[in-house]
PDB file of N, CA and C in Angstrom:
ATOM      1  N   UNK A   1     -22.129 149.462  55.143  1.00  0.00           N
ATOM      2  CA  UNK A   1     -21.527 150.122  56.285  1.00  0.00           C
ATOM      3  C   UNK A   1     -21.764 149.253  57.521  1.00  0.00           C
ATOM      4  N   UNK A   2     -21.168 149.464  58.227  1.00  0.00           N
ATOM      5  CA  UNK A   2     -21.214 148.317  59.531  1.00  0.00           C
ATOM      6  C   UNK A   2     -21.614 148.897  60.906  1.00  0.00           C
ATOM      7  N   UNK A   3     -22.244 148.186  61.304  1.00  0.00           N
ATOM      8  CA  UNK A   3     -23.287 148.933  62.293  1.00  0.00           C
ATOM      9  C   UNK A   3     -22.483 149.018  63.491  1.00  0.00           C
ATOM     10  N   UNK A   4     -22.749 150.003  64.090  1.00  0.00           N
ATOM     11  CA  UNK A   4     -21.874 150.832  65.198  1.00  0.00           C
ATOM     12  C   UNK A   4     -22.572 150.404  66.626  1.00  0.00           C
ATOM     13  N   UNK A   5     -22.172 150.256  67.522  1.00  0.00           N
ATOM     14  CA  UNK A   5     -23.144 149.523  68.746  1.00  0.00           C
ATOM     15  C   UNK A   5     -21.833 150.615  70.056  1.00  0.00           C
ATOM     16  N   UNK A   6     -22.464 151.688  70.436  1.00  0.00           N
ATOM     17  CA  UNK A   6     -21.872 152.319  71.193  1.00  0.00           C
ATOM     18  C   UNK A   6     -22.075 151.509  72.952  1.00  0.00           C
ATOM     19  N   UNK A   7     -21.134 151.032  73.777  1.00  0.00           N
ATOM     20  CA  UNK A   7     -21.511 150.763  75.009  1.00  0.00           C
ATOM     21  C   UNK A   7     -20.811 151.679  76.023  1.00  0.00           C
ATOM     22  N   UNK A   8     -21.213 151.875  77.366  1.00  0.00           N
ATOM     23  CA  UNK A   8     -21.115 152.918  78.195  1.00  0.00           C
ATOM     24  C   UNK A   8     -19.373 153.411  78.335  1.00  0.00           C
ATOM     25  N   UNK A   9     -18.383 153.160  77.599  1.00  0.00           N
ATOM     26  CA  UNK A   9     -17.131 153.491  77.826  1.00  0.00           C
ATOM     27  C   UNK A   9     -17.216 154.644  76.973  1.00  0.00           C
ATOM     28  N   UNK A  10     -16.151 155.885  77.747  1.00  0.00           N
ATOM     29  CA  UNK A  10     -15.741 156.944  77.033  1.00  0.00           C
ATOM     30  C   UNK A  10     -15.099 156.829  75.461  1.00  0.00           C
ATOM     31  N   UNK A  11     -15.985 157.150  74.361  1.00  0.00           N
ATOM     32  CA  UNK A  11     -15.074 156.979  73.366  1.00  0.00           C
ATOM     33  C   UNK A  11     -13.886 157.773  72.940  1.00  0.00           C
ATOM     34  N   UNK A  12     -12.229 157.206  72.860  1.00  0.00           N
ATOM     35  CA  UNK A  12     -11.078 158.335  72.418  1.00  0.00           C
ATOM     36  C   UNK A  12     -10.847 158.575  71.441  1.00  0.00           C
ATOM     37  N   UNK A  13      -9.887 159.533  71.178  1.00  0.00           N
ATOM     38  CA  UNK A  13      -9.802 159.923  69.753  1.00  0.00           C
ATOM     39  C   UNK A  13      -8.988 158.880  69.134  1.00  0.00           C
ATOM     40  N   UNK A  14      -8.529 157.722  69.180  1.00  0.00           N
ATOM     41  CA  UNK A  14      -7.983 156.570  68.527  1.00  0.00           C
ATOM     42  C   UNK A  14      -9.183 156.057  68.231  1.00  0.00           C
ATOM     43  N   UNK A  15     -10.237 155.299  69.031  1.00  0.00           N
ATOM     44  CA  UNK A  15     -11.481 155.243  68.413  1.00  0.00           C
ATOM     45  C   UNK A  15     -12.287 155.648  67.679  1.00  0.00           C
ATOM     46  N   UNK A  16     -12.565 157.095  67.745  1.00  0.00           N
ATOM     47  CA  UNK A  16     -13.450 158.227  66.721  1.00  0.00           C
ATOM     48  C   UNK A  16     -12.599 157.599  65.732  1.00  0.00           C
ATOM     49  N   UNK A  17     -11.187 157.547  65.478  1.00  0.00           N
ATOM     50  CA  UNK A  17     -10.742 156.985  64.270  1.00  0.00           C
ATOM     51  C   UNK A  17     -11.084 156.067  63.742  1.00  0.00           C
ATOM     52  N   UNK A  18     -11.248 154.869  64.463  1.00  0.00           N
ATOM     53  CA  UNK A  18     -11.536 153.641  64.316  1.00  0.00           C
ATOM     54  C   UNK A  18     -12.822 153.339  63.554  1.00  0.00           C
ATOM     55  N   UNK A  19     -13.918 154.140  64.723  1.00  0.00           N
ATOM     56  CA  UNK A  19     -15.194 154.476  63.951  1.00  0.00           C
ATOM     57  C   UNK A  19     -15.320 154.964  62.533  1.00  0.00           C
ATOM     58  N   UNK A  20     -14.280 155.998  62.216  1.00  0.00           N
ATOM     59  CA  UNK A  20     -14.369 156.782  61.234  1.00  0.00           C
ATOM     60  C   UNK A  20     -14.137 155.642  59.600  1.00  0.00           C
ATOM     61  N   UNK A  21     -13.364 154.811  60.542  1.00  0.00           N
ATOM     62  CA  UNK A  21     -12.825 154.000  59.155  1.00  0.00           C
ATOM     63  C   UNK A  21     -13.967 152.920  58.690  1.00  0.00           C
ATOM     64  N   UNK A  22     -14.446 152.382  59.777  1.00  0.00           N
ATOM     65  CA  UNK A  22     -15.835 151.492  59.715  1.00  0.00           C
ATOM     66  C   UNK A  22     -16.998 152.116  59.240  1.00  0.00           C
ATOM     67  N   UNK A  23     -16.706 153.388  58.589  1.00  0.00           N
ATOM     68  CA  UNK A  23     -18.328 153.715  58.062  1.00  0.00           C
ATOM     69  C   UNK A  23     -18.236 154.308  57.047  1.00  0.00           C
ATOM     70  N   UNK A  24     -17.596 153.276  55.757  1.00  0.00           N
ATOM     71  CA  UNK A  24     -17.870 152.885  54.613  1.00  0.00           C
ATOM     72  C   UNK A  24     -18.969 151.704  54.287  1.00  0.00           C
ATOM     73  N   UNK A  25     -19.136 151.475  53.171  1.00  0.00           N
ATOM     74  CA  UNK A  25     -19.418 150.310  52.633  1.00  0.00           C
ATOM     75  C   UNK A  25     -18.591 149.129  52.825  1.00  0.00           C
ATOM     76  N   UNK A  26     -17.517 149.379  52.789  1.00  0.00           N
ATOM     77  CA  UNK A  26     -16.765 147.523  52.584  1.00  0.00           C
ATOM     78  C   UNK A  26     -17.028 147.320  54.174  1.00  0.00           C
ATOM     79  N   UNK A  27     -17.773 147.314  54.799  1.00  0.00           N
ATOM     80  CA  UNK A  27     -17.412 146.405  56.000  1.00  0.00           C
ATOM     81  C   UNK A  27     -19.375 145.934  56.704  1.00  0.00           C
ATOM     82  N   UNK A  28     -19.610 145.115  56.578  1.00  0.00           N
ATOM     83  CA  UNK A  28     -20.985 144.477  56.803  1.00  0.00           C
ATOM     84  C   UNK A  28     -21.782 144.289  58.329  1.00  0.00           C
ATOM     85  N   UNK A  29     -20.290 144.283  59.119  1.00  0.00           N
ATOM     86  CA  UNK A  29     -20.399 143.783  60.208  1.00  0.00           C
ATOM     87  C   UNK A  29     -20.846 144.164  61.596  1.00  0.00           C
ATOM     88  N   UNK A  30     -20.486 144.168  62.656  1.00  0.00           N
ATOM     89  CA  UNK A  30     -20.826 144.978  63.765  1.00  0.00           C
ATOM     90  C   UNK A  30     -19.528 145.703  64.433  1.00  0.00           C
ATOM     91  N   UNK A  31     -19.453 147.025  64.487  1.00  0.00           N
ATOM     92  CA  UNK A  31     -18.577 147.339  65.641  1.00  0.00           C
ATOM     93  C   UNK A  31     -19.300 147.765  66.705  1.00  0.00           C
ATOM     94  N   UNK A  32     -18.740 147.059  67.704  1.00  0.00           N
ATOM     95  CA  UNK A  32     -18.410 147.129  69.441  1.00  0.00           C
ATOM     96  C   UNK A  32     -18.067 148.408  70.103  1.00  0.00           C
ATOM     97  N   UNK A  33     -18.243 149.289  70.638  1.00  0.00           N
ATOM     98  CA  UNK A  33     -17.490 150.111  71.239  1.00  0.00           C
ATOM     99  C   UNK A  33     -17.870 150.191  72.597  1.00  0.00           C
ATOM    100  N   UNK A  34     -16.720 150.157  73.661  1.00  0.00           N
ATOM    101  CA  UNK A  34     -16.457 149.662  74.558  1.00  0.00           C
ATOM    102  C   UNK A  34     -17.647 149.200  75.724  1.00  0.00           C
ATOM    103  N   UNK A  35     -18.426 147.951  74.818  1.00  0.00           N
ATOM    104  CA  UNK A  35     -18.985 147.551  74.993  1.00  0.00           C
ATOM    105  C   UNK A  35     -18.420 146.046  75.906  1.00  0.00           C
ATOM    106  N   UNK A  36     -19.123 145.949  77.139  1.00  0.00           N
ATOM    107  CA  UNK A  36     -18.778 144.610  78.259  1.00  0.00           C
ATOM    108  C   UNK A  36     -18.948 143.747  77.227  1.00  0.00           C
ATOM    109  N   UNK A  37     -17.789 142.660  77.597  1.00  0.00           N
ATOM    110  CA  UNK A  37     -18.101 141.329  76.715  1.00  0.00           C
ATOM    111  C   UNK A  37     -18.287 139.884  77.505  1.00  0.00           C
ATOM    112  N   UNK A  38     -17.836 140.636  78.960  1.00  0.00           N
ATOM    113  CA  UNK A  38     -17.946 139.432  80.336  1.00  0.00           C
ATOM    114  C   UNK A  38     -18.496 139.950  81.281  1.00  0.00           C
ATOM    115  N   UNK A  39     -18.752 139.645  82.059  1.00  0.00           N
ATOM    116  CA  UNK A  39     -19.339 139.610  83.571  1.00  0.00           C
ATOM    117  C   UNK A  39     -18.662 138.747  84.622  1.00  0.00           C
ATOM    118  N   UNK A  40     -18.361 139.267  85.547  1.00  0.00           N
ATOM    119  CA  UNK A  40     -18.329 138.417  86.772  1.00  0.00           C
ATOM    120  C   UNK A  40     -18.026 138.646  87.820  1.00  0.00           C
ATOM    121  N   UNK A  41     -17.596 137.660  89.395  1.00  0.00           N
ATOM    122  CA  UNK A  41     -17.280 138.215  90.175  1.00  0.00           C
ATOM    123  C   UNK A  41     -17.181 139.593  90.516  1.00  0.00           C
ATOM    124  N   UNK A  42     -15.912 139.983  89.858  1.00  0.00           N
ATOM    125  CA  UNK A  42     -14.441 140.466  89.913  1.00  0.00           C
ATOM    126  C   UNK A  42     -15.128 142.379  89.651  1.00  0.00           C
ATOM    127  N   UNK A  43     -16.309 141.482  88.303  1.00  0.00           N
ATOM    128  CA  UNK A  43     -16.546 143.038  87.380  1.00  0.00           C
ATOM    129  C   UNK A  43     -17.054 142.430  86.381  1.00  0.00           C
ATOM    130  N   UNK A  44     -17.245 143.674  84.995  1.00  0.00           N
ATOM    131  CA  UNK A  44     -17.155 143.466  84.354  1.00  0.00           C
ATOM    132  C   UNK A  44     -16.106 143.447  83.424  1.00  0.00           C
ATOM    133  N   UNK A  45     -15.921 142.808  82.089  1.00  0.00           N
ATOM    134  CA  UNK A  45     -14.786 143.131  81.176  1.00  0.00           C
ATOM    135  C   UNK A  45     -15.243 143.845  80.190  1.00  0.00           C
ATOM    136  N   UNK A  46     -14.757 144.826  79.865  1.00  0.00           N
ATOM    137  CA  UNK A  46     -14.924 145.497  78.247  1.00  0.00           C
ATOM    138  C   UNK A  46     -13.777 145.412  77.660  1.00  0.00           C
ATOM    139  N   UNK A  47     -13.901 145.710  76.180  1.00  0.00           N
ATOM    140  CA  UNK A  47     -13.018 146.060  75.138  1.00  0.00           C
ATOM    141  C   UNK A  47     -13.151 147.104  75.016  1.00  0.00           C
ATOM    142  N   UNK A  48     -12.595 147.777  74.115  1.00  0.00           N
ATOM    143  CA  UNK A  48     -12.348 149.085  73.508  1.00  0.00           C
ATOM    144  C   UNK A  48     -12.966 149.170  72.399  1.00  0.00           C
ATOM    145  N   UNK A  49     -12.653 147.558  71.305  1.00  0.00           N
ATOM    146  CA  UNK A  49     -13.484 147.957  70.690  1.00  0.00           C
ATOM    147  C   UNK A  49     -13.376 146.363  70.240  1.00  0.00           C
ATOM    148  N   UNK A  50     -14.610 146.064  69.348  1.00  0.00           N
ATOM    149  CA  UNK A  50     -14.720 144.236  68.989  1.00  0.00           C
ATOM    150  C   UNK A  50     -15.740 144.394  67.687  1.00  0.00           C
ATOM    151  N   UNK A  51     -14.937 144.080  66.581  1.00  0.00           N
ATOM    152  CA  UNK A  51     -15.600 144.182  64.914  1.00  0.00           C
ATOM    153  C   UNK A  51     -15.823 142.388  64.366  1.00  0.00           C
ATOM    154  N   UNK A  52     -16.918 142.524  64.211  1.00  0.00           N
ATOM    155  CA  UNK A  52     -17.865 140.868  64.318  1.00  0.00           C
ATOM    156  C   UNK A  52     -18.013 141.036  63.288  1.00  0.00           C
ATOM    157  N   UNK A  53     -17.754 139.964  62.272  1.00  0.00           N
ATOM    158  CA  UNK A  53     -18.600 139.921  60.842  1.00  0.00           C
ATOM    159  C   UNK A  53     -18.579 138.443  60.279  1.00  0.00           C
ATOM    160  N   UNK A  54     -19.317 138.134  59.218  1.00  0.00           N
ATOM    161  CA  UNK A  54     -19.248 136.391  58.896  1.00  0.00           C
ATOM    162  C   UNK A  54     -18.310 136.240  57.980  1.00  0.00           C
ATOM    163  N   UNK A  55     -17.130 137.716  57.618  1.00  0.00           N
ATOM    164  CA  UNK A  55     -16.108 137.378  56.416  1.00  0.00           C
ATOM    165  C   UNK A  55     -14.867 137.772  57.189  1.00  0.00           C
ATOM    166  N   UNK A  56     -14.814 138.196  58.868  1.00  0.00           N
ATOM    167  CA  UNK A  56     -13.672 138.070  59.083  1.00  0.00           C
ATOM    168  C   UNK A  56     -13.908 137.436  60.469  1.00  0.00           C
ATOM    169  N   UNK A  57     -14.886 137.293  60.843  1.00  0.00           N
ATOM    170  CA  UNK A  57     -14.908 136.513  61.942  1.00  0.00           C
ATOM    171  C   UNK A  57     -14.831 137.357  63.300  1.00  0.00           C
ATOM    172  N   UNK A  58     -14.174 137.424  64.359  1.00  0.00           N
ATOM    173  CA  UNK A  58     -14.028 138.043  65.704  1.00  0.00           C
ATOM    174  C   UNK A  58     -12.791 139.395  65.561  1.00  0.00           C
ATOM    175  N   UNK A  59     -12.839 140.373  65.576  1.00  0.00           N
ATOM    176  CA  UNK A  59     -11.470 141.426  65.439  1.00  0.00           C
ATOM    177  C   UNK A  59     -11.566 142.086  67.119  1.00  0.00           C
ATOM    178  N   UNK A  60     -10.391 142.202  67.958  1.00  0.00           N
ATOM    179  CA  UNK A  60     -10.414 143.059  68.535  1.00  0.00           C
ATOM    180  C   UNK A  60      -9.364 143.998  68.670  1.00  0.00           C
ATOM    181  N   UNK A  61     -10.165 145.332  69.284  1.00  0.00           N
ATOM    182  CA  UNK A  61      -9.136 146.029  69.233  1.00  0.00           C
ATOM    183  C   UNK A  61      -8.862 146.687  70.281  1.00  0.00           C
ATOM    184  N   UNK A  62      -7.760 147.204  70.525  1.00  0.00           N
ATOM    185  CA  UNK A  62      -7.286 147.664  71.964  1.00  0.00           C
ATOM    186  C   UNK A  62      -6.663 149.040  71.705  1.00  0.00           C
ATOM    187  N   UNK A  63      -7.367 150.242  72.233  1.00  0.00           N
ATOM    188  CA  UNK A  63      -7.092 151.863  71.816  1.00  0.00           C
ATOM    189  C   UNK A  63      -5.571 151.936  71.592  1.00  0.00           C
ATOM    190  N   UNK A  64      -4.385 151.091  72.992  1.00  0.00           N
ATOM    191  CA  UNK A  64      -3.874 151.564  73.096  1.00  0.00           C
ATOM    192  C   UNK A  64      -2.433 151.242  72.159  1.00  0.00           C
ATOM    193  N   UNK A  65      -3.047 150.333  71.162  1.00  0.00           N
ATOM    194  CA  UNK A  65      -2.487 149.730  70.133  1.00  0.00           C
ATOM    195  C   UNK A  65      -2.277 150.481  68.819  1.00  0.00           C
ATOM    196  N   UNK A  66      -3.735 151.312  68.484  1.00  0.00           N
ATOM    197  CA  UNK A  66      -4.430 151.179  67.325  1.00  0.00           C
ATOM    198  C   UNK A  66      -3.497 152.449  66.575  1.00  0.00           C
ATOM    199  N   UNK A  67      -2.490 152.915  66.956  1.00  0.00           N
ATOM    200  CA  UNK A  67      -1.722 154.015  66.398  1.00  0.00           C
ATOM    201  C   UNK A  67      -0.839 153.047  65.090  1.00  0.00           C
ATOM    202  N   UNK A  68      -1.158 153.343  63.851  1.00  0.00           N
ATOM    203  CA  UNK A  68      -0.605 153.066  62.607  1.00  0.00           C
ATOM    204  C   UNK A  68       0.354 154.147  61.781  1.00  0.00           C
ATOM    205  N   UNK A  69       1.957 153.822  61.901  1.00  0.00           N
ATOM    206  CA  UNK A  69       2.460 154.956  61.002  1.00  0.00           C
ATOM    207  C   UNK A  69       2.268 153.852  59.403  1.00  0.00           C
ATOM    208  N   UNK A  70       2.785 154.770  58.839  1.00  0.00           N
ATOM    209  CA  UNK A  70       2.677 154.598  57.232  1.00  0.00           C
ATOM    210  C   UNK A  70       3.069 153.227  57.051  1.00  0.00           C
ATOM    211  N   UNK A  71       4.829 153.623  57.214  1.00  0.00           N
ATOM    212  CA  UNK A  71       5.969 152.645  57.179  1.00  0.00           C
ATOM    213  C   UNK A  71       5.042 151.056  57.258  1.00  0.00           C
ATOM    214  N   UNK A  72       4.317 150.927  58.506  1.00  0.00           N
ATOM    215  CA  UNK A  72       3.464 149.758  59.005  1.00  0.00           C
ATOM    216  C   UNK A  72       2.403 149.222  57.623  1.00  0.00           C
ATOM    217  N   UNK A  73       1.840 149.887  56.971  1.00  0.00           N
ATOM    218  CA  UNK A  73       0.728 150.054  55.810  1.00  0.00           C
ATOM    219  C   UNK A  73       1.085 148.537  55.231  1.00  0.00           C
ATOM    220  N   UNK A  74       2.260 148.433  54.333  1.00  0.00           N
ATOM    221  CA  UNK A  74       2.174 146.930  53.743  1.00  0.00           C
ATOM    222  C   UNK A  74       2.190 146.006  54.035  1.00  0.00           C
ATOM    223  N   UNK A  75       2.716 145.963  55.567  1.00  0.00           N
ATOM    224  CA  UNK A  75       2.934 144.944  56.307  1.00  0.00           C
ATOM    225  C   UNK A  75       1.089 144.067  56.942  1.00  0.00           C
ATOM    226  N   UNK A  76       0.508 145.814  56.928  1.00  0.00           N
ATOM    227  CA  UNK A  76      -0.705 145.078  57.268  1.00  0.00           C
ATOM    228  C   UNK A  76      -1.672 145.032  56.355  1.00  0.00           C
ATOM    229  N   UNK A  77      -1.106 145.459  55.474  1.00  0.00           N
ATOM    230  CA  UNK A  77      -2.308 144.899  54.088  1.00  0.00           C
ATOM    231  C   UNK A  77      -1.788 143.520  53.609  1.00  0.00           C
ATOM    232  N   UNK A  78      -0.385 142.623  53.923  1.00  0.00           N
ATOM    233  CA  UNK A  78      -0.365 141.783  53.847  1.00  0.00           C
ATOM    234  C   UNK A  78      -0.537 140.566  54.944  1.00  0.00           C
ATOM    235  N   UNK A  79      -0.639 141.198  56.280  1.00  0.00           N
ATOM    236  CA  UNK A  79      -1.897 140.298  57.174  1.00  0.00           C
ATOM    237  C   UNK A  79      -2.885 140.135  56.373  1.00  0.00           C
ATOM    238  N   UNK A  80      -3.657 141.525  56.418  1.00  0.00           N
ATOM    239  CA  UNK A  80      -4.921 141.498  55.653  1.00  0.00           C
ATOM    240  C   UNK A  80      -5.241 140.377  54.614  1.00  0.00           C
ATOM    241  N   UNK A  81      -4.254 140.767  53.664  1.00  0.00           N
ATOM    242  CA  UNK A  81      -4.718 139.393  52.342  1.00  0.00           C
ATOM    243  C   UNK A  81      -4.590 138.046  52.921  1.00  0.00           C
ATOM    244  N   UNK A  82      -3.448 137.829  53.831  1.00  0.00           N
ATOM    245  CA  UNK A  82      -3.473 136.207  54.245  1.00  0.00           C
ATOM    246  C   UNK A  82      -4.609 136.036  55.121  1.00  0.00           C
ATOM    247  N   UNK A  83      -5.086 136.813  55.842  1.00  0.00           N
ATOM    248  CA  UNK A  83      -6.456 136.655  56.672  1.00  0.00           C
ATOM    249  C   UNK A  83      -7.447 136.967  56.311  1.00  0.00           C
ATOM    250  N   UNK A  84      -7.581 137.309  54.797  1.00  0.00           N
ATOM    251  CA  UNK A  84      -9.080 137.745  54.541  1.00  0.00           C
ATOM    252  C   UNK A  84      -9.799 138.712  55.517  1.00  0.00           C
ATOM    253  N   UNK A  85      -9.078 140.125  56.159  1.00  0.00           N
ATOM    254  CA  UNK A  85     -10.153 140.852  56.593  1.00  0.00           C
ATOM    255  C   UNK A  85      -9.839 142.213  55.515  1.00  0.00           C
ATOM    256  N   UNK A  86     -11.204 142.898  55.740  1.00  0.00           N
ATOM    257  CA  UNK A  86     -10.937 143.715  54.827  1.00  0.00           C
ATOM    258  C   UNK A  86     -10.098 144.884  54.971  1.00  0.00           C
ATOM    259  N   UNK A  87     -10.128 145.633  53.979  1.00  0.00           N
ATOM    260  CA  UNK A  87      -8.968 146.510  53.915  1.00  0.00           C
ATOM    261  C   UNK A  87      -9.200 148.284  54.830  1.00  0.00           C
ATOM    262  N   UNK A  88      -8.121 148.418  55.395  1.00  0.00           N
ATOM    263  CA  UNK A  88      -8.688 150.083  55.889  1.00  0.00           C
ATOM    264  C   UNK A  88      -8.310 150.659  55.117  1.00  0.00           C
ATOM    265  N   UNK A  89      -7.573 150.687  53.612  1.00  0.00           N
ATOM    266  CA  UNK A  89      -7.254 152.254  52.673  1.00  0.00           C
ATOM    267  C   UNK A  89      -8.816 152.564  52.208  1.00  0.00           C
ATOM    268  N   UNK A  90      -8.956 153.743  51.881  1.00  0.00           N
ATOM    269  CA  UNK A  90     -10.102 154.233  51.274  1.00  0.00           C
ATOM    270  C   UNK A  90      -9.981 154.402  49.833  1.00  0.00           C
TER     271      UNK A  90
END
């Protein structure tokens, strides 16, 4: 299961999803939640959300993206296989 790292941003219900899917077994890695990933001047920057692991490398994700209908499913299980990250069906 992949370890969950909550940072001070409100979590939404596209996220609770997100979370929900990351806490199986197939995934090793770290999720981010809207945890700062910069500093500066200006502010800080956060994500929404940022899934780190040594078998897929850097993932981010952006809430306002993360809405998946069905139709979408093969298209991204065949990202998936050409990129080696793992799979969200259960």
């Amino acid at each position: 299961m992949a370890e969950i790292v909550y940072g001070d941003q409100a979590v939404s219900g596209p996220l609770q999803q997100l979370v929900a899917l990351f806490q199986n077994d197939r995934y090793d890695g770290t999720l981010y939640i809207g945890y700062p990933i910069l500093s500066n001047v200006d502010g800080t920057v956060r994500v929404d959300a940022l899934y780190v692991a040594r078998s897929s490398g850097v993932v981010v994700f952006e809430a306002s993206h993360l809405r998946v209908a069905r139709s979408d499913e093969q298209e991204i299980e065949e990202i998936r296989q050409a990129s080696a990250i793992p799979s969200f069906s259960s």
